[in-house]
Protein backbone atom coordinates (compact mmCIF):
# COMPACT_ATOMS: atom_id res chain seq x y z
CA UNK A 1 -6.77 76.46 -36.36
CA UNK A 2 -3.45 77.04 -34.60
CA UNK A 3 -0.16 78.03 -36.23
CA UNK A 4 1.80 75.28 -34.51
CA UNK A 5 0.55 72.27 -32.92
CA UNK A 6 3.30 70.63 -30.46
CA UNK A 7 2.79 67.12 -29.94
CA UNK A 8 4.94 65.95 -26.92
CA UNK A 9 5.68 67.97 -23.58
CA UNK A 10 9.31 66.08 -23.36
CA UNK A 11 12.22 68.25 -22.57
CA UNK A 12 12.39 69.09 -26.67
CA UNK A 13 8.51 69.81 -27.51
CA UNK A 14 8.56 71.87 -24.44
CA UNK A 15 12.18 74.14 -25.25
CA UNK A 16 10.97 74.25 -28.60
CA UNK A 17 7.08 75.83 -27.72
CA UNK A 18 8.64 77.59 -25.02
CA UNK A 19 11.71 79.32 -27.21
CA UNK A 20 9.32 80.24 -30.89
CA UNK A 21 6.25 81.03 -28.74
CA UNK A 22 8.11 83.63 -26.93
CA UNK A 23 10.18 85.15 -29.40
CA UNK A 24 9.23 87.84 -31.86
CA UNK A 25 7.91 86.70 -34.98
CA UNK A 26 7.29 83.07 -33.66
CA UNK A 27 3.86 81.15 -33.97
CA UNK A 28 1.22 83.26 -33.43
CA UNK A 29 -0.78 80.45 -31.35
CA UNK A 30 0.46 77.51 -30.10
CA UNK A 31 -1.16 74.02 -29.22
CA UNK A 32 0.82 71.58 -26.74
CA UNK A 33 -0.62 67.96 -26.67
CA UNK A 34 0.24 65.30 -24.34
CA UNK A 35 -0.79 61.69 -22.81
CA UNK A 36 -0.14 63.72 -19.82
CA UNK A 37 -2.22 67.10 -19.27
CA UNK A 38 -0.30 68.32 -16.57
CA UNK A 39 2.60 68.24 -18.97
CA UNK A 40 1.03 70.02 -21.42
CA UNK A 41 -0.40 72.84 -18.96
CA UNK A 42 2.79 73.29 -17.54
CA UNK A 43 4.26 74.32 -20.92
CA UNK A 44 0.78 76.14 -22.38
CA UNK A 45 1.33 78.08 -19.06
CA UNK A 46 4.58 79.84 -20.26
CA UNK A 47 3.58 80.60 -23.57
CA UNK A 48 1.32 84.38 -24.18
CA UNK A 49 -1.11 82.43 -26.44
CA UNK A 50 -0.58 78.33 -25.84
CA UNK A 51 -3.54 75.80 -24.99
CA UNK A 52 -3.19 72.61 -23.83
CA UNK A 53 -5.22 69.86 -25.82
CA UNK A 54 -6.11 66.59 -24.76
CA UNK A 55 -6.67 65.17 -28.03
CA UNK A 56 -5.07 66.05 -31.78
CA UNK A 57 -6.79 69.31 -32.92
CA UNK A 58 -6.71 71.49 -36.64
CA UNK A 59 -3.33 72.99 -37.02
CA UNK A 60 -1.04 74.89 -39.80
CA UNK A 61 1.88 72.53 -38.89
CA UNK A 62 2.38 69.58 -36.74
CA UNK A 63 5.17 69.91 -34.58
CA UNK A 64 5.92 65.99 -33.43
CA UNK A 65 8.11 65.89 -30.34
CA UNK A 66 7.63 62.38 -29.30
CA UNK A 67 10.06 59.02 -28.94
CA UNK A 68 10.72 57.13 -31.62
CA UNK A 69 8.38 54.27 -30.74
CA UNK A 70 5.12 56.10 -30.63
CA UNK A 71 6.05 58.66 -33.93
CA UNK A 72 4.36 56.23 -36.41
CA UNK A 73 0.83 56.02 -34.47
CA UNK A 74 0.94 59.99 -34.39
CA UNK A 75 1.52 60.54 -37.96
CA UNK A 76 -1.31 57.96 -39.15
CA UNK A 77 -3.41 60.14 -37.08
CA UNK A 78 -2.72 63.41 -38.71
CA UNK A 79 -5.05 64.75 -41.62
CA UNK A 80 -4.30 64.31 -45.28
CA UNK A 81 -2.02 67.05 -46.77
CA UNK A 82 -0.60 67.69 -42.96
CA UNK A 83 2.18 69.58 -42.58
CA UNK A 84 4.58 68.01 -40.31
CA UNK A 85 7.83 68.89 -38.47
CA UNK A 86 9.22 65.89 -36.75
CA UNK A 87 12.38 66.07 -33.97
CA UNK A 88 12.19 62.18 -33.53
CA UNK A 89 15.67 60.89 -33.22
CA UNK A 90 16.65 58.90 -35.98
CA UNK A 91 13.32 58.45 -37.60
CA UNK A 92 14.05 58.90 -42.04
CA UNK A 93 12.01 61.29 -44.33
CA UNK A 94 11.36 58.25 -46.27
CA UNK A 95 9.54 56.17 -43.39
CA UNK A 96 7.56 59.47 -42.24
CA UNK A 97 6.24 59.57 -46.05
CA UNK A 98 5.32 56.29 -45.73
CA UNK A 99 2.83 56.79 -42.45
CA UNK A 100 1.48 59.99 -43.41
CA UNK A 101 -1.83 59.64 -45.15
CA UNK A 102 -2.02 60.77 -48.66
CA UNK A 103 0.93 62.71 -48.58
CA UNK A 104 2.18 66.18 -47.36
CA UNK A 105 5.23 68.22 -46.64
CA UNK A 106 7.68 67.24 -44.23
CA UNK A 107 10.89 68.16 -42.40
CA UNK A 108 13.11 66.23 -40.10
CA UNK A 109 15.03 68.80 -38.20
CA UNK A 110 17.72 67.90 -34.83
CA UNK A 111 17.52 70.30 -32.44
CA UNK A 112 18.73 70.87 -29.10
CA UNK A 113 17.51 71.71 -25.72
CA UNK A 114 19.44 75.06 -25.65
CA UNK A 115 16.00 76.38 -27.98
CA UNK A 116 13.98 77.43 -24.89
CA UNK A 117 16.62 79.95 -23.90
CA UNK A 118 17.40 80.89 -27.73
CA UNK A 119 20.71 79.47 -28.19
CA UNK A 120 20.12 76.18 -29.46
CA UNK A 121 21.46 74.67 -32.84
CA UNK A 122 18.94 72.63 -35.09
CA UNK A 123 19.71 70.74 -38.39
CA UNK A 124 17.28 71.02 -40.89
CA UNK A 125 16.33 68.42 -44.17
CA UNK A 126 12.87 67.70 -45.98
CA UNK A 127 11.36 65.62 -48.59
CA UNK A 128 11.63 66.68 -51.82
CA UNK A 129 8.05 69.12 -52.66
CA UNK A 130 8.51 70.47 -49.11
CA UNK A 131 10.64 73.50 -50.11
CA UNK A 132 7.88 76.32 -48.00
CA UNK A 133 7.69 73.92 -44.85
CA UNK A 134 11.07 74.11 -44.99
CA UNK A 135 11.35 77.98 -45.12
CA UNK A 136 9.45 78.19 -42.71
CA UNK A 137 11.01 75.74 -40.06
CA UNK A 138 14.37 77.47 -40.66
CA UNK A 139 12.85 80.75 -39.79
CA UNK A 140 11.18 79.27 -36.52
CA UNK A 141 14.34 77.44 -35.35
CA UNK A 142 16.56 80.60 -36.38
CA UNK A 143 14.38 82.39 -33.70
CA UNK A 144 15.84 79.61 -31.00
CA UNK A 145 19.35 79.44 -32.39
CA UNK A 146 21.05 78.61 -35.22
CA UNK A 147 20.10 76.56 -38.04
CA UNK A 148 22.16 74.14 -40.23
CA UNK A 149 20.99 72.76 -43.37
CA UNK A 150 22.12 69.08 -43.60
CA UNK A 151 21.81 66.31 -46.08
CA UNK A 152 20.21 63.42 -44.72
CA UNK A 153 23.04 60.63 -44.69
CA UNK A 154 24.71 62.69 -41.97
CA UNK A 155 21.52 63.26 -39.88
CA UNK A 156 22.95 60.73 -37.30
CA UNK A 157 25.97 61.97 -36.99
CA UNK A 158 24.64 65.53 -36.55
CA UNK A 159 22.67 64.53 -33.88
CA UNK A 160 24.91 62.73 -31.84
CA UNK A 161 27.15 65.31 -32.11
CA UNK A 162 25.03 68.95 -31.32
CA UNK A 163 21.32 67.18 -30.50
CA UNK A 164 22.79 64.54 -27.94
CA UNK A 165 25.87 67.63 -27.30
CA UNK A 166 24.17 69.31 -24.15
CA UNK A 167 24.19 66.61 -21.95
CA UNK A 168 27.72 66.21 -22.89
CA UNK A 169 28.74 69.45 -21.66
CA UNK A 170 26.54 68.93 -18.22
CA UNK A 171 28.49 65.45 -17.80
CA UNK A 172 31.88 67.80 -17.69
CA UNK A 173 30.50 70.40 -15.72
CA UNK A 174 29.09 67.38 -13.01
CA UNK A 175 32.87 66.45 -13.36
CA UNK A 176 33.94 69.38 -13.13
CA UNK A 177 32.17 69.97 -9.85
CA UNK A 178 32.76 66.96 -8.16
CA UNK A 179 36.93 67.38 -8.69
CA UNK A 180 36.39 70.79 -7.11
CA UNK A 181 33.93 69.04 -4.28
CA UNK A 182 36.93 66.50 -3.79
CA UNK A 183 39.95 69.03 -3.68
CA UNK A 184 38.14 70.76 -1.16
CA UNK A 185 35.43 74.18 -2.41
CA UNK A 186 32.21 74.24 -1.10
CA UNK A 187 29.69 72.36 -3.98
CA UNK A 188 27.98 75.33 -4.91
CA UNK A 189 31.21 77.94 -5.37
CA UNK A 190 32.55 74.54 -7.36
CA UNK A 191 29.27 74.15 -9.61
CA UNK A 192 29.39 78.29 -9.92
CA UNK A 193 33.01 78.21 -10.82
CA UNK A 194 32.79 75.17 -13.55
CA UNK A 195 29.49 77.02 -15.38
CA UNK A 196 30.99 80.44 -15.69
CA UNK A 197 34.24 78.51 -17.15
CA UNK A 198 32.74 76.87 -19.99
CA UNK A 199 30.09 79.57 -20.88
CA UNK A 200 33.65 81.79 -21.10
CA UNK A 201 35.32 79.22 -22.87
CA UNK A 202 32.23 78.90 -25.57
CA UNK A 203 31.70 82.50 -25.69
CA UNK A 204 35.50 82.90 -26.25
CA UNK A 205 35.42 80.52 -28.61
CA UNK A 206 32.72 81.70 -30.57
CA UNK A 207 33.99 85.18 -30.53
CA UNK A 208 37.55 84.08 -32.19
CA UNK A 209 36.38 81.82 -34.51
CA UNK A 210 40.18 80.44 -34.13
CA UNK A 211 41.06 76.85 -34.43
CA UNK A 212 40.33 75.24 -30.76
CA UNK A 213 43.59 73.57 -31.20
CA UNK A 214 45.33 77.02 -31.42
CA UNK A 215 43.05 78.49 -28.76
CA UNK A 216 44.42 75.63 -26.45
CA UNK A 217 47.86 76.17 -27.04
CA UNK A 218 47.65 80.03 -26.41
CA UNK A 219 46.55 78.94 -22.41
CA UNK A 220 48.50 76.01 -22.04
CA UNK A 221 52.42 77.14 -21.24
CA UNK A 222 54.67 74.42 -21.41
CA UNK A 223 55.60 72.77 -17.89
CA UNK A 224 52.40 74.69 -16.22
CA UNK A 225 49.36 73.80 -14.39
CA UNK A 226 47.45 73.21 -17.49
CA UNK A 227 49.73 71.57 -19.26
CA UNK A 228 49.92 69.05 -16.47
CA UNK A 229 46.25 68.10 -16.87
CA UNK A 230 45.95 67.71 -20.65
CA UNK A 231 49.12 65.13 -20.37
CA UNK A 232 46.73 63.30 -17.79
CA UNK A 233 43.52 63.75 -20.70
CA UNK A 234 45.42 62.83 -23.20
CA UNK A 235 46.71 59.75 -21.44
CA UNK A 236 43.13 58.67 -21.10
CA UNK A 237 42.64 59.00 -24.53
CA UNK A 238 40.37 61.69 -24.44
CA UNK A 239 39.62 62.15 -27.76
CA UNK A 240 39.30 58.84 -28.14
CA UNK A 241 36.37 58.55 -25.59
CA UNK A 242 34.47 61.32 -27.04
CA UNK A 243 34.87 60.07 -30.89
CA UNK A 244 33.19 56.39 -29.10
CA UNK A 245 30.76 57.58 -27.52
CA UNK A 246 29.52 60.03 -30.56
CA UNK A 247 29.75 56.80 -32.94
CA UNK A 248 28.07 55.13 -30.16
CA UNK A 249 24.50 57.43 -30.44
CA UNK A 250 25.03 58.04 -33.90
CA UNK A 251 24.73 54.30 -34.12
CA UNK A 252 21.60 54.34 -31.71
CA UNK A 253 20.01 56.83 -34.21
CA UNK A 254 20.16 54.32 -36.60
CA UNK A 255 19.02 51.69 -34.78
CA UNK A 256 16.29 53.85 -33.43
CA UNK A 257 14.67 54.17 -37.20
CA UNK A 258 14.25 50.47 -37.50
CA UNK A 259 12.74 49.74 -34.18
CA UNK A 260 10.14 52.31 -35.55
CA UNK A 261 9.20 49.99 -37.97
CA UNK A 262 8.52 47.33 -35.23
């Protein structure tokens, strides 16, 4: 029997196998099944006890890392009693319950893909009867990041916010690069300069623990350079387009959970 079982060699099952499996005091032995062997080698290749499986084998926990629309045909496969950690974007506690065959314990947790390099941040709820699962998820995502415990009803907004968040910040630094690109740097000295801005800025930021509104002020002297380009941000309504397009996937999360049911 294996500790953890991954199911899904996606970008997520694979951080997620990648970060525990490496860190101290992670799953001891770790199973990665997918459609795809390749996949699943590629990932059981990088871990200093993983296997790749071809079809669902005996495990501690279930670790279910697929999309949306194949989650409900996994879980009607797993055992009675299975213990199951599902990623699935906007999939409920309540319709997992429902699939899993004479019950079990169960966490929904939203992590991101920052895990495999042990800086990711996960949100963490379960069903009610779950409380050990749960112990033990937070300690496995705690070894990739940090962990927030969230109450359901704001699952969606949690994940569009820090699960969808990374490819946010790779959309600014691609913008990022390309103004450089435009104004004339080489792509690469562009791309270098734009990465070791916003790790600064988040390290920075973390360090503080100031108000980001008060950490913009302190760099942005009136009539400067800076200045001059959060006029043009806020002109484009800025914060506008970011509060959109979170509604906009928090939205999709919940749409997401009824196409399950499809």
């Amino acid at each position: 029997m294996y500790d953890l079982l991954v199911v899904g060699a996606g970008n997520m099952g694979s951080a997620l196998a990648v970060g525990m499996g490496n860190a101290e005091g992670g799953p001891k032995s770790i199973a990665i099944l997918d459609h795809t062997l390749n996949k699943a080698q590629a990932v059981a290749a990088r871990l200093p006890q993983g296997r790749a499986l071809t079809e669902l084998e005996s495990a501690d926990v279930y670790l279910l890392a697929v999309k949306p629309h194949h989650i409900r045909n996994v879980v009607k496969e797993l055992p009675a009693g299975a213990k199951v950690i599902s990623v699935a974007a906007g999939i409920r506690l309540a319709q997992l319950n429902s699939w899993l065959v004479k019950g079990g314990a169960i966490v929904r947790a939203m992590p991101n893909t920052a895990c495999e390099i042990g800086q990711g941040v996960t949100a963490v709820c379960a069903t009610a009867g779950s409380e050990d699962l749960a112990a033990r998820a937070q300690e496995w995502f705690r070894l990739v990041g940090e962990v927030f415990l969230v109450p359901e009803k704001q699952f969606d907004v949690v994940s569009a916010l820090s699960g969808s968040g990374p490819a946010y910040v790779f959309l600014l630094l691609e913008a990022m690069q390309e103004a450089g690109i435009t104004l004339g740097l080489p792509a690469a000295m562009a791309l270098d300069l734009a990465r070791a801005t916003v790790r600064g800025a988040g390290l920075l930021s973390q360090a503080r623990q100031d108000d980001p509104r008060a950490m913009r002020l302190a760099v942005t002297s009136p009539g400067g350079m800076t200045a001059e380009a959060i006029a043009v941000f806020e002109k484009l309504r800025f914060r506008h387009q970011v509060l959109t397009a979170v509604r906009a996937a928090a939205e999709r999360s919940q749409e997401l959970s009824a196409l399950a049911e499809d």
